[in-house]
PDB file of N, CA and C in Angstrom:
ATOM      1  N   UNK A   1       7.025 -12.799   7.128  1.00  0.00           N
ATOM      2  CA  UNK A   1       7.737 -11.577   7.414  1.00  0.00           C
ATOM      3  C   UNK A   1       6.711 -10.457   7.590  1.00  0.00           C
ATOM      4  N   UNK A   2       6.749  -9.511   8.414  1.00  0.00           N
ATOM      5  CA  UNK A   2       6.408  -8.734   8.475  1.00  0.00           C
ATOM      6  C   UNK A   2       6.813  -6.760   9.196  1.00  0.00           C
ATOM      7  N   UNK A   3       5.989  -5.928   9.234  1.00  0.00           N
ATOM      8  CA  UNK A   3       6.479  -4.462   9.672  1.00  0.00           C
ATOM      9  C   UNK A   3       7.067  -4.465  11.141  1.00  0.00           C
ATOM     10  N   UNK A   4       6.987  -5.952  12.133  1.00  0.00           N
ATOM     11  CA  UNK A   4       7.362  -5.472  13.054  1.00  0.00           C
ATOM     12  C   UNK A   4       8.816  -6.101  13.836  1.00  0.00           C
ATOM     13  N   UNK A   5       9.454  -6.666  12.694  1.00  0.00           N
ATOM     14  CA  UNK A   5      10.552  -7.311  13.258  1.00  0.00           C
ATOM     15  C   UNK A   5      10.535  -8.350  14.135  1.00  0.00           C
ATOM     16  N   UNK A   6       9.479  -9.258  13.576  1.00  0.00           N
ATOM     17  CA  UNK A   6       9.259 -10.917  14.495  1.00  0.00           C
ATOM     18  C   UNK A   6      10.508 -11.831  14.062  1.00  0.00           C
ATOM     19  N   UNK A   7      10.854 -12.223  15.124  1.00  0.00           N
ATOM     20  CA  UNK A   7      11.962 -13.061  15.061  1.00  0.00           C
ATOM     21  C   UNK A   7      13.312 -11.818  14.886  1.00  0.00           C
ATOM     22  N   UNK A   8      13.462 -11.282  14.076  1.00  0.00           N
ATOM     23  CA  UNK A   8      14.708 -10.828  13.864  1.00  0.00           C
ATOM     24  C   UNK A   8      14.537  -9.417  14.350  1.00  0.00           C
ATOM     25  N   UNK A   9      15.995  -8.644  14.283  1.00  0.00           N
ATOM     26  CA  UNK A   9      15.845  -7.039  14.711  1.00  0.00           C
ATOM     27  C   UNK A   9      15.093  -6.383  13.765  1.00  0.00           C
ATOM     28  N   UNK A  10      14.040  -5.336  14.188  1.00  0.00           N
ATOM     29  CA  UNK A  10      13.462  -4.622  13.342  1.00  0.00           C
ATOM     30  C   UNK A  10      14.424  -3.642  12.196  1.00  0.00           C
ATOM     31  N   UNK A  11      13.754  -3.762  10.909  1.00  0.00           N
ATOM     32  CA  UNK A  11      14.897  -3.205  10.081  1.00  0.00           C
ATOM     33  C   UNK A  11      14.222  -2.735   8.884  1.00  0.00           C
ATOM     34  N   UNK A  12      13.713  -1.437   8.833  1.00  0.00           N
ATOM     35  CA  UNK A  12      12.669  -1.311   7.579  1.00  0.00           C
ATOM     36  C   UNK A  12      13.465  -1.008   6.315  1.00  0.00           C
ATOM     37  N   UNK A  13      15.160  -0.815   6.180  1.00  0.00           N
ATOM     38  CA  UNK A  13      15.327  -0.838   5.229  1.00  0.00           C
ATOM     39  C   UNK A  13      15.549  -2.311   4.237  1.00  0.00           C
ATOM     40  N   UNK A  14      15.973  -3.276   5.436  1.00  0.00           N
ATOM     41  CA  UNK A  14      15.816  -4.729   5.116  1.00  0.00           C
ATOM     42  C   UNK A  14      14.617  -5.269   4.524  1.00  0.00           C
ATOM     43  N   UNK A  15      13.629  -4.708   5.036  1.00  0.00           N
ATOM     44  CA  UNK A  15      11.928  -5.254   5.215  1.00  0.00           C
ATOM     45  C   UNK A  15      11.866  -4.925   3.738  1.00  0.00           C
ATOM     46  N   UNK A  16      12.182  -3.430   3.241  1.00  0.00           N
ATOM     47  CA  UNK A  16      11.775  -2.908   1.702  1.00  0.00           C
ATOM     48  C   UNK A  16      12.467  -3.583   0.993  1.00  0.00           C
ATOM     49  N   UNK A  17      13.308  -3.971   1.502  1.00  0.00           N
ATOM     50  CA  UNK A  17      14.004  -5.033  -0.151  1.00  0.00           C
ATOM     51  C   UNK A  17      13.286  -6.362  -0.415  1.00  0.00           C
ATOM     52  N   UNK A  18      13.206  -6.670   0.816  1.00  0.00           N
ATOM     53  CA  UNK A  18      12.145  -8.319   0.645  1.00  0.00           C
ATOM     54  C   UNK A  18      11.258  -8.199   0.631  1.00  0.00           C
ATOM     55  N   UNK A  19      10.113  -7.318   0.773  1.00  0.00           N
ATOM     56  CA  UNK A  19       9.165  -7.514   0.376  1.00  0.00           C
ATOM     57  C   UNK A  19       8.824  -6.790  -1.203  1.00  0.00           C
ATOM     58  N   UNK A  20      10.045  -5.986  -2.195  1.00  0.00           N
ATOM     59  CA  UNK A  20      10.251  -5.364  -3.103  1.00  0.00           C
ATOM     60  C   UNK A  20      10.725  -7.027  -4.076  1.00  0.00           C
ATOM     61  N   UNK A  21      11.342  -7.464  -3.392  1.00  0.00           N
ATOM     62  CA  UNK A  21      11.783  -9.104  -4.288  1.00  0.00           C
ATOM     63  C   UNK A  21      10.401  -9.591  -4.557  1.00  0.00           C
ATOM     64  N   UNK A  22       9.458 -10.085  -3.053  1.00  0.00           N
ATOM     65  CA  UNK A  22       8.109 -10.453  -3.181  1.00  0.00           C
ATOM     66  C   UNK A  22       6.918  -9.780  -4.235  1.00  0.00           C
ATOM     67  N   UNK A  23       7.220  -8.383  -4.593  1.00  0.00           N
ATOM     68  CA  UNK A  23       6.265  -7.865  -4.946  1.00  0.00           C
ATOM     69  C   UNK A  23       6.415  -7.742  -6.700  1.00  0.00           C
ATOM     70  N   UNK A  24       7.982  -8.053  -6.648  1.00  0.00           N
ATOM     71  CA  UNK A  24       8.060  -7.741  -8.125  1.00  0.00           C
ATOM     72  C   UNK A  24       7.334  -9.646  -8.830  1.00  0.00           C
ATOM     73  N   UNK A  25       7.625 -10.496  -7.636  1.00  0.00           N
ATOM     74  CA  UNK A  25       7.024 -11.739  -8.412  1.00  0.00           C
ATOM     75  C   UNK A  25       5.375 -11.723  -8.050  1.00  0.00           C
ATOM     76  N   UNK A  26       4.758 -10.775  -7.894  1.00  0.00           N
ATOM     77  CA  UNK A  26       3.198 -10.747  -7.918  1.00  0.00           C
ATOM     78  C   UNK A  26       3.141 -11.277  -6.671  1.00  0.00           C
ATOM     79  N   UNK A  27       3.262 -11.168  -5.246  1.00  0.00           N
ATOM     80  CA  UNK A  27       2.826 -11.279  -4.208  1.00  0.00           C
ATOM     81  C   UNK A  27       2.176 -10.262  -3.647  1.00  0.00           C
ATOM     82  N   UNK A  28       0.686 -10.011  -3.394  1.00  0.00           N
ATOM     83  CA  UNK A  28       0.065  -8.955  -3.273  1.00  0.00           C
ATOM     84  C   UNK A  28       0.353  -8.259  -2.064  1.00  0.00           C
ATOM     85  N   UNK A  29       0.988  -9.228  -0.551  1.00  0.00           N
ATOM     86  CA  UNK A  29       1.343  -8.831   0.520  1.00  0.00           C
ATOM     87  C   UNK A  29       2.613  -7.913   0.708  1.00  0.00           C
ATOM     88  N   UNK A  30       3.090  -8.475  -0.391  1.00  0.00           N
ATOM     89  CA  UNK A  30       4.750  -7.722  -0.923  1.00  0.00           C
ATOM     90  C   UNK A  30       4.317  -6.511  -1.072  1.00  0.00           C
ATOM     91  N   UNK A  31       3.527  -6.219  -1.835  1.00  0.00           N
ATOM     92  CA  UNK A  31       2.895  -5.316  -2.551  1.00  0.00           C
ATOM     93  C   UNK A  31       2.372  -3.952  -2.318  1.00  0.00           C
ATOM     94  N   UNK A  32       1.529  -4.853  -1.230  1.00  0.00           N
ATOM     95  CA  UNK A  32       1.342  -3.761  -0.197  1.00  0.00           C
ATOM     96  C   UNK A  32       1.835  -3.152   1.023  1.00  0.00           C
ATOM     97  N   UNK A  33       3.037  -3.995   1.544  1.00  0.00           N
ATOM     98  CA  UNK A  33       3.661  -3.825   2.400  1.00  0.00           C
ATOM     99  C   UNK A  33       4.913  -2.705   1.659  1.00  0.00           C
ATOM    100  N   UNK A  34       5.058  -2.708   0.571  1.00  0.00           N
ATOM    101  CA  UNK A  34       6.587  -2.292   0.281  1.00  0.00           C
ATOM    102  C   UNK A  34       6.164  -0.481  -0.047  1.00  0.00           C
ATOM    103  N   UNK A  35       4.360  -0.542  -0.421  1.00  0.00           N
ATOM    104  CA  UNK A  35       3.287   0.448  -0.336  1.00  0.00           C
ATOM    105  C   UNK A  35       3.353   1.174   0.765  1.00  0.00           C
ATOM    106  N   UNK A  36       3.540   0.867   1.478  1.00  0.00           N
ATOM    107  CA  UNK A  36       2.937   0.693   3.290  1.00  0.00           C
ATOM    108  C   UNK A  36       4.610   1.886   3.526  1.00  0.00           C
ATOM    109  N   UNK A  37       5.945   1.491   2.788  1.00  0.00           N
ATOM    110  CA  UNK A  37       7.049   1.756   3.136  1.00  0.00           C
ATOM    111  C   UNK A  37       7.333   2.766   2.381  1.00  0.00           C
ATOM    112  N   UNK A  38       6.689   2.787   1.442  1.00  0.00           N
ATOM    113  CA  UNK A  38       6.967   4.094   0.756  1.00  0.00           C
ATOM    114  C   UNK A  38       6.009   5.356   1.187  1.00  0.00           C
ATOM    115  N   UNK A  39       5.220   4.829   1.168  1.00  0.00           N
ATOM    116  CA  UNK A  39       3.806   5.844   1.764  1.00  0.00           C
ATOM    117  C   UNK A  39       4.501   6.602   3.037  1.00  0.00           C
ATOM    118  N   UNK A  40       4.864   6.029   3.828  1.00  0.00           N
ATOM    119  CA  UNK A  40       5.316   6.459   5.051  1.00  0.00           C
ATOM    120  C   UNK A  40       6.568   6.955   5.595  1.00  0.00           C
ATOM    121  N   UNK A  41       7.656   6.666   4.387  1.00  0.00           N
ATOM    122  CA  UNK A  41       9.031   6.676   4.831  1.00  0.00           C
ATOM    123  C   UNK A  41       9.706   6.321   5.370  1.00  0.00           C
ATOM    124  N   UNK A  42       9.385   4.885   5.775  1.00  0.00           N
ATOM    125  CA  UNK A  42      10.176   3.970   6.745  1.00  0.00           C
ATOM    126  C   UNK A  42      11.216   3.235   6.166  1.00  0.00           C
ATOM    127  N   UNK A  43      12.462   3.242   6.338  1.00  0.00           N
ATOM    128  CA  UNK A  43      13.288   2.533   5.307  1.00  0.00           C
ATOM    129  C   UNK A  43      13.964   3.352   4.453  1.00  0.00           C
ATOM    130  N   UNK A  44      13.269   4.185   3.822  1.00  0.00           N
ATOM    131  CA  UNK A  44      13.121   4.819   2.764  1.00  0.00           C
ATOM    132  C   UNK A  44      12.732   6.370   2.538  1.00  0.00           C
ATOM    133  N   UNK A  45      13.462   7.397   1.908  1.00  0.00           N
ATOM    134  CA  UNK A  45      12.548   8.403   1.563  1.00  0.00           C
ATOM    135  C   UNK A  45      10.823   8.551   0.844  1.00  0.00           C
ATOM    136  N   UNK A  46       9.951   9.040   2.000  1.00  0.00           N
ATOM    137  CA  UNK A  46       8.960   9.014   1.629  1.00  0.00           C
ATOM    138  C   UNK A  46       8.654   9.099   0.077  1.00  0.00           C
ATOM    139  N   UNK A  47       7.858   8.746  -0.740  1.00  0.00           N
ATOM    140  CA  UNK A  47       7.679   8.563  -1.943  1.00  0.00           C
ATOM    141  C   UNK A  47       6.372   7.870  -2.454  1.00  0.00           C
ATOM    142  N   UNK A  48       5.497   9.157  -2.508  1.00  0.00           N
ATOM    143  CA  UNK A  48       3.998   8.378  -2.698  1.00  0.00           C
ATOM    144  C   UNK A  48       3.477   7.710  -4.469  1.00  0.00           C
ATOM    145  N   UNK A  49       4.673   8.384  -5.007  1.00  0.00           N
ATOM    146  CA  UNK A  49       4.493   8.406  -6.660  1.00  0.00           C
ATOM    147  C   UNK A  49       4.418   6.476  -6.861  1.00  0.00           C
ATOM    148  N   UNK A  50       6.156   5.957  -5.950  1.00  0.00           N
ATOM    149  CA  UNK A  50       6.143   4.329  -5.560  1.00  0.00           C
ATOM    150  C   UNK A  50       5.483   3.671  -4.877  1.00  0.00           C
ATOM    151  N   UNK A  51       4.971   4.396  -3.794  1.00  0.00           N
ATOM    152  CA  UNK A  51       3.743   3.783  -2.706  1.00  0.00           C
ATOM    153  C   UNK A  51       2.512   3.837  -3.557  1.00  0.00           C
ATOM    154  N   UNK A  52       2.198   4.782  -4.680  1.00  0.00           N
ATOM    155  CA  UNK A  52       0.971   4.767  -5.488  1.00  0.00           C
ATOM    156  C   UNK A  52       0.834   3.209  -6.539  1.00  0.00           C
ATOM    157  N   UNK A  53       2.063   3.034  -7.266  1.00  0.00           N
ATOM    158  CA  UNK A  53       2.164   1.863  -7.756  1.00  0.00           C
ATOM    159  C   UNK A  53       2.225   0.410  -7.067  1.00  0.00           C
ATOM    160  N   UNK A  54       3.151   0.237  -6.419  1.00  0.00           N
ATOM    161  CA  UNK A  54       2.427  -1.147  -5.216  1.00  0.00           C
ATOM    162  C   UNK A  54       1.097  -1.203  -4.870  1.00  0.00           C
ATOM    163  N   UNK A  55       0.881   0.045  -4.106  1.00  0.00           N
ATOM    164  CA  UNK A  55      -0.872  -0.066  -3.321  1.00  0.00           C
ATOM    165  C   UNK A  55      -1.837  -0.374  -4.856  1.00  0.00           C
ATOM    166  N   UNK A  56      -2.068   0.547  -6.248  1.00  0.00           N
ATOM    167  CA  UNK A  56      -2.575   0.128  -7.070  1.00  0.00           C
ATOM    168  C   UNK A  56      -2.199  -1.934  -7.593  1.00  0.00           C
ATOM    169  N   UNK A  57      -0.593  -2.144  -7.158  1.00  0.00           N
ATOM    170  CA  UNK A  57      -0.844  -3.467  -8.253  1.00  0.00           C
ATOM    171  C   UNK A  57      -1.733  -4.435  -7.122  1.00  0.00           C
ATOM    172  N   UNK A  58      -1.163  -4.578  -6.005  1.00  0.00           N
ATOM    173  CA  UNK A  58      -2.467  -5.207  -4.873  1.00  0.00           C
ATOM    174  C   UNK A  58      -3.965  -4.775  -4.836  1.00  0.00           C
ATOM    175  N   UNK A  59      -4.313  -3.462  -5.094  1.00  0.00           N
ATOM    176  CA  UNK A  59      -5.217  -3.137  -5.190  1.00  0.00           C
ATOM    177  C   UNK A  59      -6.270  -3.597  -6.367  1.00  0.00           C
ATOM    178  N   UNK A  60      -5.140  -4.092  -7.408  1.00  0.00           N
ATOM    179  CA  UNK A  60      -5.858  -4.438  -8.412  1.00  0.00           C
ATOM    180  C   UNK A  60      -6.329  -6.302  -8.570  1.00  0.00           C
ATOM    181  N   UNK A  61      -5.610  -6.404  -7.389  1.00  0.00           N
ATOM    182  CA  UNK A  61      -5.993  -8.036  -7.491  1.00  0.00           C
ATOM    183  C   UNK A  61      -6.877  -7.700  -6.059  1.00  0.00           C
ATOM    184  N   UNK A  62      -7.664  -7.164  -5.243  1.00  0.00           N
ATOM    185  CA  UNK A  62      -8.246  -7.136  -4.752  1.00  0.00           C
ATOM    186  C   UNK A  62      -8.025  -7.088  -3.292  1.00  0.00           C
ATOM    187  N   UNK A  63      -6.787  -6.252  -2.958  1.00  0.00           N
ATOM    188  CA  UNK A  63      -6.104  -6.714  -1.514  1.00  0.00           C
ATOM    189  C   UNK A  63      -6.913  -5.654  -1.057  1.00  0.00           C
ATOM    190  N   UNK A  64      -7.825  -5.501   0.549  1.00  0.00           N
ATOM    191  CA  UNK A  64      -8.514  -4.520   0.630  1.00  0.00           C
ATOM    192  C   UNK A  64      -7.990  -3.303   1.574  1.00  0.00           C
ATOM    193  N   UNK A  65      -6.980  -3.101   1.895  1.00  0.00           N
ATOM    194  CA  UNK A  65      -6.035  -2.212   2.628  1.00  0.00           C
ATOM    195  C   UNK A  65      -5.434  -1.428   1.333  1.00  0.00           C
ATOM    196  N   UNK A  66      -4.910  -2.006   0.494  1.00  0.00           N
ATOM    197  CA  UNK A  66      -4.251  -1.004  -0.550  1.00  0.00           C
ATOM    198  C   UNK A  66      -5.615  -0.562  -1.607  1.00  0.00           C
ATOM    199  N   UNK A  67      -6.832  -1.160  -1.514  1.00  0.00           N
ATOM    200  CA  UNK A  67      -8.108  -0.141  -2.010  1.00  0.00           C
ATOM    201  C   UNK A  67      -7.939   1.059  -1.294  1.00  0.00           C
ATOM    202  N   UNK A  68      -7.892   0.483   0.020  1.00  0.00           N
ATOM    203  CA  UNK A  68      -8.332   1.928   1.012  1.00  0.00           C
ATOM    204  C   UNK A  68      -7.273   3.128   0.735  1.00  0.00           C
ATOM    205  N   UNK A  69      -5.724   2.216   1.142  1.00  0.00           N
ATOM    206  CA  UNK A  69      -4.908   3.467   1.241  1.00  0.00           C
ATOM    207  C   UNK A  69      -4.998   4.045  -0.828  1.00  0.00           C
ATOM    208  N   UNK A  70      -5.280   3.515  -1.341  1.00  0.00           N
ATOM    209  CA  UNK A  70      -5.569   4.177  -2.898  1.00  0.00           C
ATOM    210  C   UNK A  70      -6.499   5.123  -3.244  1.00  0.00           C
ATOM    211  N   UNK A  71      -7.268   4.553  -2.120  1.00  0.00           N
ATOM    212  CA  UNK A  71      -8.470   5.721  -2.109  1.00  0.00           C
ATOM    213  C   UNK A  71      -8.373   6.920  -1.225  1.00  0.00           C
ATOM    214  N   UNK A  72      -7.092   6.755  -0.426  1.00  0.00           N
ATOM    215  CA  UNK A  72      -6.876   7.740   0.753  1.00  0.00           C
ATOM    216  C   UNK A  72      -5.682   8.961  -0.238  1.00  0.00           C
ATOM    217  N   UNK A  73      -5.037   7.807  -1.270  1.00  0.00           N
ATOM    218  CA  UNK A  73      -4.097   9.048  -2.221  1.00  0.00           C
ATOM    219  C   UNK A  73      -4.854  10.101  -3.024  1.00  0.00           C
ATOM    220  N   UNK A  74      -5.687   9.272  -3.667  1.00  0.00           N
ATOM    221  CA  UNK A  74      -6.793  10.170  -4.696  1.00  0.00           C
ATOM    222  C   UNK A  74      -7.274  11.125  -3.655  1.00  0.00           C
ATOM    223  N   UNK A  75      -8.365  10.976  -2.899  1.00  0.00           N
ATOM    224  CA  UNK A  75      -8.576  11.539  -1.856  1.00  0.00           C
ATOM    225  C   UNK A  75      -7.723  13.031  -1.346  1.00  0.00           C
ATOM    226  N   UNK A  76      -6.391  13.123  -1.099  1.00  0.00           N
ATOM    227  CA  UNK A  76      -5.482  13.591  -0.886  1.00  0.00           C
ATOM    228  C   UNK A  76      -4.526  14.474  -1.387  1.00  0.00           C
ATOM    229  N   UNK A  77      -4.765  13.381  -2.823  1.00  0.00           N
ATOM    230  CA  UNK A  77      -4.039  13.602  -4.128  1.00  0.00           C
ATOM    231  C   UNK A  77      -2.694  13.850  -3.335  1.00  0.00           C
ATOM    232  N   UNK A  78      -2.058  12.527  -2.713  1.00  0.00           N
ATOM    233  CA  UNK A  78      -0.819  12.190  -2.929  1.00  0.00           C
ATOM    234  C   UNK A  78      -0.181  11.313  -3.811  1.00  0.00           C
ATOM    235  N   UNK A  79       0.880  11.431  -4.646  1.00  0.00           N
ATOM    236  CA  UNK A  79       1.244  10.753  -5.856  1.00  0.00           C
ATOM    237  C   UNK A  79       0.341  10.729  -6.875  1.00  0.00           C
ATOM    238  N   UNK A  80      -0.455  11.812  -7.160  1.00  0.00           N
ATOM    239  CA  UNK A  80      -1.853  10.676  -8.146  1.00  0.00           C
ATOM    240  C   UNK A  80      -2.551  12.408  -8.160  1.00  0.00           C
ATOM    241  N   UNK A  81      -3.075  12.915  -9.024  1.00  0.00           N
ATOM    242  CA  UNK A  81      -4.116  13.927  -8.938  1.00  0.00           C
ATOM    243  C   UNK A  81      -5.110  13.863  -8.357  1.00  0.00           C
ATOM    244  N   UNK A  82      -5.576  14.759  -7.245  1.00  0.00           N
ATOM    245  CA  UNK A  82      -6.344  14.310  -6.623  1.00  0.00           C
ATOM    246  C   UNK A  82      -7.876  14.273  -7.079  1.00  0.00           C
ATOM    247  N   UNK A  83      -8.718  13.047  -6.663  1.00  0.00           N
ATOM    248  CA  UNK A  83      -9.550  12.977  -7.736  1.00  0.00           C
ATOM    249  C   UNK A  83     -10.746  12.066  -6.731  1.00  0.00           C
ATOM    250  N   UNK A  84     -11.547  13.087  -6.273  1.00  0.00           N
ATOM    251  CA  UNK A  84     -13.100  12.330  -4.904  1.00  0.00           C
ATOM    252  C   UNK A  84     -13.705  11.020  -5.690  1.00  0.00           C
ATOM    253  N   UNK A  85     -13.832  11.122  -7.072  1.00  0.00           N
ATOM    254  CA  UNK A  85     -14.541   9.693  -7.777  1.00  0.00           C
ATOM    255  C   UNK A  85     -13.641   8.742  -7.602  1.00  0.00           C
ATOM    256  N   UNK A  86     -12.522   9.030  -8.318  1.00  0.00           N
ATOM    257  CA  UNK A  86     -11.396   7.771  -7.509  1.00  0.00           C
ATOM    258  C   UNK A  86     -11.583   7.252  -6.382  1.00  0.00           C
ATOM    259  N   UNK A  87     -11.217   8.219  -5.456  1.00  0.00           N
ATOM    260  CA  UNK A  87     -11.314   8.047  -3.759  1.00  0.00           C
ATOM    261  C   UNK A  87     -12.394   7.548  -3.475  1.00  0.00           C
ATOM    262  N   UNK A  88     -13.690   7.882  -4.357  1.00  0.00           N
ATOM    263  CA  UNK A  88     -14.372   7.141  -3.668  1.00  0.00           C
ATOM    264  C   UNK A  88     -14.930   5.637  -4.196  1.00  0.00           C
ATOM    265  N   UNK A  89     -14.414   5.374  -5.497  1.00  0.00           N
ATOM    266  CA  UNK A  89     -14.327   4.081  -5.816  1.00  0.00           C
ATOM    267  C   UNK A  89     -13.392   3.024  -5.816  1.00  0.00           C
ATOM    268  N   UNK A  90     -12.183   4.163  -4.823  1.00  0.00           N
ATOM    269  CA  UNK A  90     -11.731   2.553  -4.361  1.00  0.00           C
ATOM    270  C   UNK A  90     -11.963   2.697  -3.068  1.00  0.00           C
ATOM    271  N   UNK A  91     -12.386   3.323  -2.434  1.00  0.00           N
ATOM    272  CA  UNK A  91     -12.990   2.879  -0.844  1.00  0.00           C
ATOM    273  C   UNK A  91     -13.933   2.154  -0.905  1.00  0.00           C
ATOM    274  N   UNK A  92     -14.778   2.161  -1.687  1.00  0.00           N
ATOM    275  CA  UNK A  92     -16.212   1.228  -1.787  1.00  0.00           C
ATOM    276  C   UNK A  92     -15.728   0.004  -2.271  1.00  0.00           C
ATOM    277  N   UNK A  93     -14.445  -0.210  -3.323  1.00  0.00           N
ATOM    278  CA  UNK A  93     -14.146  -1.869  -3.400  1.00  0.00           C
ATOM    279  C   UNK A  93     -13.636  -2.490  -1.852  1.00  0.00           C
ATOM    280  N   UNK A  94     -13.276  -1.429  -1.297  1.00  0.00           N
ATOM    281  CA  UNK A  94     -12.683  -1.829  -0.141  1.00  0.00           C
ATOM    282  C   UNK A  94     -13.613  -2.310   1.163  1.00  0.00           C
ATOM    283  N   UNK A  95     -14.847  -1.415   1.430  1.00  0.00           N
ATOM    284  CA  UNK A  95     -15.591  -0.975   2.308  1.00  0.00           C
ATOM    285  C   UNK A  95     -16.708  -2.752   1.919  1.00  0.00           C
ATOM    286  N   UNK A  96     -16.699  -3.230   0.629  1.00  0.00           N
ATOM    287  CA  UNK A  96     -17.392  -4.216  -0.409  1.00  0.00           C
ATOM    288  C   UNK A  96     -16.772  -5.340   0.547  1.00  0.00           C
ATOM    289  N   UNK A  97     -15.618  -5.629   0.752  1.00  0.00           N
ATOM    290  CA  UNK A  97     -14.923  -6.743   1.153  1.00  0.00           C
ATOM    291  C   UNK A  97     -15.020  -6.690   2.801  1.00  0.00           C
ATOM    292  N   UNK A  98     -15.359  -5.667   3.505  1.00  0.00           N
ATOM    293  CA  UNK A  98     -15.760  -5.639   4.600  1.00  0.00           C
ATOM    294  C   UNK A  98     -14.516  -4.946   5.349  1.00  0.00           C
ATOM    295  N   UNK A  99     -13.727  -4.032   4.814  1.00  0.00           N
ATOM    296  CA  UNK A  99     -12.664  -3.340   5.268  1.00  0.00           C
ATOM    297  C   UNK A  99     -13.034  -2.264   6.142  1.00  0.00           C
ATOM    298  N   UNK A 100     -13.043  -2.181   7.470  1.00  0.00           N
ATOM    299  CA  UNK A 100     -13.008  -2.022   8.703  1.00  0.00           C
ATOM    300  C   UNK A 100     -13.227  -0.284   8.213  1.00  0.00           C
ATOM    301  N   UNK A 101     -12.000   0.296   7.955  1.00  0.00           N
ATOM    302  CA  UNK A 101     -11.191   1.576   7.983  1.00  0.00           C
ATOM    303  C   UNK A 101     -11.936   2.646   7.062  1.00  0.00           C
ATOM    304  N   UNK A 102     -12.855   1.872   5.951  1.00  0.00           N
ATOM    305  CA  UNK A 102     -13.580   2.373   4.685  1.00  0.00           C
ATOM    306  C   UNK A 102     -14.761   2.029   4.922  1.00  0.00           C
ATOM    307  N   UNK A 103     -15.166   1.939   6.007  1.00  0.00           N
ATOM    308  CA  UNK A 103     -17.174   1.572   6.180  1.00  0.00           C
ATOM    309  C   UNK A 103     -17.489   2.639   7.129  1.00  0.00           C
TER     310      UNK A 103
END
């Protein structure tokens, strides 16, 4: 499954529930995708406080997109106080794994 409605009609409020099922059983893709939906407001009223918690639990098993966007909240200080040492230590776990967006 994924953000762009393969196979079926695109439907981001559909998308946030299944990948919200996925994420609550530790699927890091869940995780970050349901991140991805809150961050942005697709589906959903924007909400970075919930997009902060997904992107951190992937982030913490090492997914390197939710380093970045974690490091883009601190950074920002959306959902999260904003905080440049943060931001910039999780861009560097990210930038570590060879993440495109953070090098």
């Amino acid at each position: 499954m994924n953000l762009t409605g393969s196979g079926v009609p695109q439907n981001y409020v559909e998308a946030l529930h299944w990948f919200r099922l996925v994420a609550q059983q530790g699927n890091v893709h869940g995780q970050h995708n349901a991140g991805v939906l809150y961050a942005s407001g697709m589906g959903t009223p924007r909400d970075y406080v919930k997009a902060e918690r997904w992107f951190r639990l992937a982030a913490e098993q090492g997914h390197a997109g939710s380093q970045s966007n974690l490091g883009q909240m601190y950074e920002n200080g959306w959902g999260v106080e904003q905080n440049y040492a943060e931001a910039e230590r999780w861009y560097g776990l990210a930038a570590k794994q060879g993440y495109a967006n953070t090098q």
